[in-house]
PDB file of N, CA and C in Angstrom:
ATOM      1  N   UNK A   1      21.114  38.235   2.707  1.00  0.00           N
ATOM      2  CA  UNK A   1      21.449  36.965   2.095  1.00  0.00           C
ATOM      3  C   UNK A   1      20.670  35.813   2.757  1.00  0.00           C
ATOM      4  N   UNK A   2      20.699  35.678   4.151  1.00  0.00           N
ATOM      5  CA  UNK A   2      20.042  34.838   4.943  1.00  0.00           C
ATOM      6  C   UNK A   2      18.524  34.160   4.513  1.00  0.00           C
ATOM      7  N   UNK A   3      17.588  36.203   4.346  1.00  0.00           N
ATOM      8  CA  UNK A   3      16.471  36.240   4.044  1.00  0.00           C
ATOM      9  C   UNK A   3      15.792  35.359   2.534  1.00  0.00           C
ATOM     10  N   UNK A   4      16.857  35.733   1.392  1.00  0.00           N
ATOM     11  CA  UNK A   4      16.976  35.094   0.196  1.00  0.00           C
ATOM     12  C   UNK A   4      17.082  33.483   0.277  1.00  0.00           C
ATOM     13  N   UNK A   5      18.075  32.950   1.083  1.00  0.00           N
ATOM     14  CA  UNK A   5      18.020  31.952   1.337  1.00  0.00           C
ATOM     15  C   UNK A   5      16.681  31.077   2.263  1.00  0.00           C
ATOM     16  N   UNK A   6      16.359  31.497   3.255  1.00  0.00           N
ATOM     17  CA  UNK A   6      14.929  30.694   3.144  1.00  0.00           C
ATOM     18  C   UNK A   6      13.755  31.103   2.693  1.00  0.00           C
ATOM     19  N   UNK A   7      13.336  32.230   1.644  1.00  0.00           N
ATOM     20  CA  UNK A   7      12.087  32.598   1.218  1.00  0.00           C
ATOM     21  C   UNK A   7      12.851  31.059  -0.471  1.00  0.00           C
ATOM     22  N   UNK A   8      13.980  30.429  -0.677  1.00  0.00           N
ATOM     23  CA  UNK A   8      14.459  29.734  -1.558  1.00  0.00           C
ATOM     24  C   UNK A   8      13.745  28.477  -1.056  1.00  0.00           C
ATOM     25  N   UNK A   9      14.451  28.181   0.411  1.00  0.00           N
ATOM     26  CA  UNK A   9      14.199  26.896   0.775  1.00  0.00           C
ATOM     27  C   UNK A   9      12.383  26.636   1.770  1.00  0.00           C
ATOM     28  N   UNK A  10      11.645  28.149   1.820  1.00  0.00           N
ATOM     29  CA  UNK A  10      10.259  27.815   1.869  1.00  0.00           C
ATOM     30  C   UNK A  10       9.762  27.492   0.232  1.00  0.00           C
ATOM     31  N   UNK A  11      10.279  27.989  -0.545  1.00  0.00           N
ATOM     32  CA  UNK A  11       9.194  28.032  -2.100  1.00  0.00           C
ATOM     33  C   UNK A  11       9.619  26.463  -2.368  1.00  0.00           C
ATOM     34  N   UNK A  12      11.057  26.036  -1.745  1.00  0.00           N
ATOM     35  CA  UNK A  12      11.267  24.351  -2.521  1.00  0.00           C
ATOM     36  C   UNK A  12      10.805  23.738  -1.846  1.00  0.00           C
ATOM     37  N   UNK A  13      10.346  24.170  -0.504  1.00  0.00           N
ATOM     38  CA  UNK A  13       9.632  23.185  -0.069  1.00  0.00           C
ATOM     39  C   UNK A  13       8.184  22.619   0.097  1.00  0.00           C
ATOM     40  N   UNK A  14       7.599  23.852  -0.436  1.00  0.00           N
ATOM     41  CA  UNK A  14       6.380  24.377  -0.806  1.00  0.00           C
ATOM     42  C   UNK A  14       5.955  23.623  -2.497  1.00  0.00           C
ATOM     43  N   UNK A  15       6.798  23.133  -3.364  1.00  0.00           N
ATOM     44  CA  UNK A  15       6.882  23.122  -4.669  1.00  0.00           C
ATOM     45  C   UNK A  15       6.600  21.118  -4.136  1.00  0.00           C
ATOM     46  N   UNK A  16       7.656  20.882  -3.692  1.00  0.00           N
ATOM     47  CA  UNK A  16       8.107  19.769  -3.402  1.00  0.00           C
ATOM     48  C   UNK A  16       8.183  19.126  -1.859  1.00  0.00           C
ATOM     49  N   UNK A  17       7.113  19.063  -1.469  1.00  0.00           N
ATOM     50  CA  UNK A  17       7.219  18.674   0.413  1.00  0.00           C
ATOM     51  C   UNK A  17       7.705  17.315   0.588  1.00  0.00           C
ATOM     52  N   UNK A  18       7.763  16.808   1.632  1.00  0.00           N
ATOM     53  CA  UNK A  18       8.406  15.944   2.021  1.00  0.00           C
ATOM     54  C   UNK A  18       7.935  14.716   1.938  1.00  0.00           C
ATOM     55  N   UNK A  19       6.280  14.730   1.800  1.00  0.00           N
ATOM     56  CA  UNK A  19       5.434  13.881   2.191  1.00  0.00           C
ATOM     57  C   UNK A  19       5.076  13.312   1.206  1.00  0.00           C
ATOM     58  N   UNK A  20       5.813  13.635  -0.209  1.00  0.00           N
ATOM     59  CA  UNK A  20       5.504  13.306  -1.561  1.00  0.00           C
ATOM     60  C   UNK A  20       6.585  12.407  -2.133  1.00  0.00           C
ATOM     61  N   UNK A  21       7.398  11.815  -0.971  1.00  0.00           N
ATOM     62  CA  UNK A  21       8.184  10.775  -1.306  1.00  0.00           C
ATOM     63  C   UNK A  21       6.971   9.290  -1.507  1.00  0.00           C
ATOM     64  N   UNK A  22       7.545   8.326  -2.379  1.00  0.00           N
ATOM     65  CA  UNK A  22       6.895   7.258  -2.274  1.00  0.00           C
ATOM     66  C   UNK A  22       7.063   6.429  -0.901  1.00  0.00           C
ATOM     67  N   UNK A  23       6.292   5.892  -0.174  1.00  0.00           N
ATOM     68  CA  UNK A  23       6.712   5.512   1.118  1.00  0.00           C
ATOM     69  C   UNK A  23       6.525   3.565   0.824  1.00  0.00           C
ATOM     70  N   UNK A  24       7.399   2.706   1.742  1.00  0.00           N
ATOM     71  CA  UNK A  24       6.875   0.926   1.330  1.00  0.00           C
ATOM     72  C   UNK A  24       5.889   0.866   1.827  1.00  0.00           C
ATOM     73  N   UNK A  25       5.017  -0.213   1.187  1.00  0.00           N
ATOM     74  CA  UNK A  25       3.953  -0.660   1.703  1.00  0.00           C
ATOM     75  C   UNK A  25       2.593   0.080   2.030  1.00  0.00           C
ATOM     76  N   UNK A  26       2.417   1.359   1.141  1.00  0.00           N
ATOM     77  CA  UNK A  26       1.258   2.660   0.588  1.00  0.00           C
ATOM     78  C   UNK A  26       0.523   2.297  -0.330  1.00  0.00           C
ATOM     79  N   UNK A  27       0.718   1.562  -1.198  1.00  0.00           N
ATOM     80  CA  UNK A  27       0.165   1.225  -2.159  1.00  0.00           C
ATOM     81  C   UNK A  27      -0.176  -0.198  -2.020  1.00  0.00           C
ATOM     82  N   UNK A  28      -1.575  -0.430  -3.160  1.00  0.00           N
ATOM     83  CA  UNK A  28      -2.000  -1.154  -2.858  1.00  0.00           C
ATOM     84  C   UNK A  28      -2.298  -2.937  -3.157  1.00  0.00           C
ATOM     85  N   UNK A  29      -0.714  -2.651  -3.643  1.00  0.00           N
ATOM     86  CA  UNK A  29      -0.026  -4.103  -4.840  1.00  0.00           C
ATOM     87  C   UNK A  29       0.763  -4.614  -3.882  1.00  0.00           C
ATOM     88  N   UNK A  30       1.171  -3.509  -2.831  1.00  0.00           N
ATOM     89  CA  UNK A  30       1.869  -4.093  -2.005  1.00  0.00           C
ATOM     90  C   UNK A  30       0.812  -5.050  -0.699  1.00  0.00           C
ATOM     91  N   UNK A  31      -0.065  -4.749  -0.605  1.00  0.00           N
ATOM     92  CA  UNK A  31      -0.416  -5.165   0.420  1.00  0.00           C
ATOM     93  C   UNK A  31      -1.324  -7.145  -0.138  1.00  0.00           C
ATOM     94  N   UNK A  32      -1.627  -6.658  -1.725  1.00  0.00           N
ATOM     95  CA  UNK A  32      -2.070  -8.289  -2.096  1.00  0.00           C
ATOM     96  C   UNK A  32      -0.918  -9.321  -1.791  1.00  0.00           C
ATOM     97  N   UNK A  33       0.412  -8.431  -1.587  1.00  0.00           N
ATOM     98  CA  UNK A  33       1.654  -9.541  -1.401  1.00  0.00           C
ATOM     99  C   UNK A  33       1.344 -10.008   0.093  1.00  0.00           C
ATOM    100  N   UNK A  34       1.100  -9.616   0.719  1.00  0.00           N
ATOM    101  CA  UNK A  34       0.422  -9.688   2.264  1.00  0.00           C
ATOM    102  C   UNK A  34      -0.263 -10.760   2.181  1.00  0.00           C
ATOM    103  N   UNK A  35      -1.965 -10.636   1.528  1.00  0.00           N
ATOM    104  CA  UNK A  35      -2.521 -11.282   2.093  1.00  0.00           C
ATOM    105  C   UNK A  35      -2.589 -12.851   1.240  1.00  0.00           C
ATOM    106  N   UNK A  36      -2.155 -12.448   0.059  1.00  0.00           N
ATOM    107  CA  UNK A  36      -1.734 -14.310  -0.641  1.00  0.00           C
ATOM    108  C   UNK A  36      -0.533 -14.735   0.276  1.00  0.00           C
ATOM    109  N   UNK A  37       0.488 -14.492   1.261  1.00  0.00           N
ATOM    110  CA  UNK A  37       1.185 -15.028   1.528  1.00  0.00           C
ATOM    111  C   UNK A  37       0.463 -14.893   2.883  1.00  0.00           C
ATOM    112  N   UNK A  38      -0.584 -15.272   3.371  1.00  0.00           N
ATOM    113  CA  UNK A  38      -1.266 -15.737   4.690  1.00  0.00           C
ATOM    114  C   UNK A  38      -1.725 -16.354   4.212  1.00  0.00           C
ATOM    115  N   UNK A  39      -2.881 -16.886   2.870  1.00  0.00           N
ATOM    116  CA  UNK A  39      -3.201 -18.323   2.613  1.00  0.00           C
ATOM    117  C   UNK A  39      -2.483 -19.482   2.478  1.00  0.00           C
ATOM    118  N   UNK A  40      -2.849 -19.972   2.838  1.00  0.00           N
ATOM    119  CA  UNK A  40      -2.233 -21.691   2.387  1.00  0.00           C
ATOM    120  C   UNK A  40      -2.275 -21.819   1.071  1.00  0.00           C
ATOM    121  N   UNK A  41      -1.859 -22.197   0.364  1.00  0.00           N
ATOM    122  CA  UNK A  41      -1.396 -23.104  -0.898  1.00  0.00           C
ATOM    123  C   UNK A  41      -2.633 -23.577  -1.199  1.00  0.00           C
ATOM    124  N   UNK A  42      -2.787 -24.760   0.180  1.00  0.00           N
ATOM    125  CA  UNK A  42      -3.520 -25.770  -0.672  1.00  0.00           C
ATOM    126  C   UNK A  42      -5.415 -25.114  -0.221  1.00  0.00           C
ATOM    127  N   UNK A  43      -5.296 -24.495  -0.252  1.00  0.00           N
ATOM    128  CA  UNK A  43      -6.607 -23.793  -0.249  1.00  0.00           C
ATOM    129  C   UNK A  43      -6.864 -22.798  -0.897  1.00  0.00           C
ATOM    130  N   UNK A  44      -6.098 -22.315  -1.906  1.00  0.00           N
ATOM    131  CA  UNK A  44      -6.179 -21.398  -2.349  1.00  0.00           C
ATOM    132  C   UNK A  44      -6.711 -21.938  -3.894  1.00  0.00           C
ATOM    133  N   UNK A  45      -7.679 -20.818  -4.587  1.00  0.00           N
ATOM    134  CA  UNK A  45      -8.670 -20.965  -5.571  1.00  0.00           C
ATOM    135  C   UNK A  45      -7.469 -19.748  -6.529  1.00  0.00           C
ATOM    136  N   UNK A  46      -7.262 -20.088  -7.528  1.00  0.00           N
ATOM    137  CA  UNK A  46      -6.562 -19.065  -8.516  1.00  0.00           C
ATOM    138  C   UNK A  46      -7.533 -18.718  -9.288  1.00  0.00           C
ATOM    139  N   UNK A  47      -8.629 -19.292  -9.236  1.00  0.00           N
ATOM    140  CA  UNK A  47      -9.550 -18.638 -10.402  1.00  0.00           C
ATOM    141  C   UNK A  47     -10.697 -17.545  -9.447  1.00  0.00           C
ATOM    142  N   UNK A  48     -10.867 -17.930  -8.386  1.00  0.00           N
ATOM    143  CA  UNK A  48     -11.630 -16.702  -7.608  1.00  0.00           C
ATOM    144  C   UNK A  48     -10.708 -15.896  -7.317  1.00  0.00           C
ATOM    145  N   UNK A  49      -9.674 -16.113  -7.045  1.00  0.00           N
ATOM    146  CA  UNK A  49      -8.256 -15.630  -6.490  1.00  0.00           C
ATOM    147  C   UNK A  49      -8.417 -15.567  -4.605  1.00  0.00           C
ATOM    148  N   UNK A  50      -9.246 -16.284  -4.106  1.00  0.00           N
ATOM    149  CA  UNK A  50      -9.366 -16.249  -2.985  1.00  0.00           C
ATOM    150  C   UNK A  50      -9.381 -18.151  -2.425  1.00  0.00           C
ATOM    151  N   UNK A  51      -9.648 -17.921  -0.350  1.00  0.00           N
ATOM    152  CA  UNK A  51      -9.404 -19.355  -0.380  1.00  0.00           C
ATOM    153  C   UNK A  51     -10.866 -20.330  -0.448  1.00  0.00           C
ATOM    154  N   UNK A  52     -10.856 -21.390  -0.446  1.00  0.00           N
ATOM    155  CA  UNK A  52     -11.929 -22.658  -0.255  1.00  0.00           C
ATOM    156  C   UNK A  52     -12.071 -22.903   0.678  1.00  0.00           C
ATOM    157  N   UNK A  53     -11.709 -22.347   1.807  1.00  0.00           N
ATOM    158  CA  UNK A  53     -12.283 -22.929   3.226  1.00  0.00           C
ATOM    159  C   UNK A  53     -13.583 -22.495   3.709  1.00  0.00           C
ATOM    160  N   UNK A  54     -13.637 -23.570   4.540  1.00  0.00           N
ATOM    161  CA  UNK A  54     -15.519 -23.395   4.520  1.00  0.00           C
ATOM    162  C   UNK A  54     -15.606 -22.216   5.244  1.00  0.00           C
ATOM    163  N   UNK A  55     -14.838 -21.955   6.335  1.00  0.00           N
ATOM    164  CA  UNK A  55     -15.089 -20.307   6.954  1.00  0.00           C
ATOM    165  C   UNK A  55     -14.096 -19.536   6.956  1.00  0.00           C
ATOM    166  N   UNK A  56     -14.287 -18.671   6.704  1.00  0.00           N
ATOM    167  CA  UNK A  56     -13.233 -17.717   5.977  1.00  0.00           C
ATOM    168  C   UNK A  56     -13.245 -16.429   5.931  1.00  0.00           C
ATOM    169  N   UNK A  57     -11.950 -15.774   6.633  1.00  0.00           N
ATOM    170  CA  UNK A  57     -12.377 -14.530   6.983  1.00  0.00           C
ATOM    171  C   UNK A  57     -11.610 -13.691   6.481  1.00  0.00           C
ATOM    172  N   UNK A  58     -11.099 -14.149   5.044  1.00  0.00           N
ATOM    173  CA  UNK A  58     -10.219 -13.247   4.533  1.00  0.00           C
ATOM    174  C   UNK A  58     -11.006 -12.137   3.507  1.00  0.00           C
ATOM    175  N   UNK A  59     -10.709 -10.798   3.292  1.00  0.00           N
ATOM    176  CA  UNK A  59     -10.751 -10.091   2.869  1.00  0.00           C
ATOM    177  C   UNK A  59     -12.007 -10.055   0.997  1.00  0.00           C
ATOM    178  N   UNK A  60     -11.252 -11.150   0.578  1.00  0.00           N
ATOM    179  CA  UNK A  60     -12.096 -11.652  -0.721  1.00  0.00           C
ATOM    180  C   UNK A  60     -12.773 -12.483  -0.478  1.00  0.00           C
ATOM    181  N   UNK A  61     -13.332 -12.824   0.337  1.00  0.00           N
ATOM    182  CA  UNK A  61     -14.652 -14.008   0.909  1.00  0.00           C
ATOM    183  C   UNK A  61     -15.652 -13.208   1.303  1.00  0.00           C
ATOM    184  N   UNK A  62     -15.152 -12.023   1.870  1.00  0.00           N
ATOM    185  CA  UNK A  62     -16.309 -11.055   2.530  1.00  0.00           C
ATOM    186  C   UNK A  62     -16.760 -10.265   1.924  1.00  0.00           C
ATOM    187  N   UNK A  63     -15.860  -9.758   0.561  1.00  0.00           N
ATOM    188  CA  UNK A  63     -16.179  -8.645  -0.030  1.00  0.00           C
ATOM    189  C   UNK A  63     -17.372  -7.552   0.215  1.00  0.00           C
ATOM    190  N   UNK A  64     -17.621  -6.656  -0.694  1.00  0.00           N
ATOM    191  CA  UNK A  64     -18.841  -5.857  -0.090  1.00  0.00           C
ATOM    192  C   UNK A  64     -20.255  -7.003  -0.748  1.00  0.00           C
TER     193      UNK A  64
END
């Protein structure tokens, strides 16, 4: 019975691992919430979607 029981709970875990939960902050919608809430307001460009400062070391200023 024992044996039945984990060749059950290797195949479910094998089917379905653990690591296939959604985890916060993995994705990558989460992290634009990040970096618009480190700009300022009043520097911020909505139509580049990045800021106006003359030096600038955020992420969409540097792009590739």
């Amino acid at each position: 019975m024992m044996f039945k029981l984990g060749v059950l709970l290797t195949i479910c875990l094998l089917l379905f691992p653990l690591t296939a939960l959604q985890l916060d902050w993995d994705q990558p919608g989460d992290h634009m919430l990040d970096i618009s809430s480190e700009i300022d307001d009043r520097w911020f460009d909505p139509v580049r979607k990045c800021c106006m400062r003359p030096i600038c070391m955020c992420p969409c200023c540097i792009g590739p």
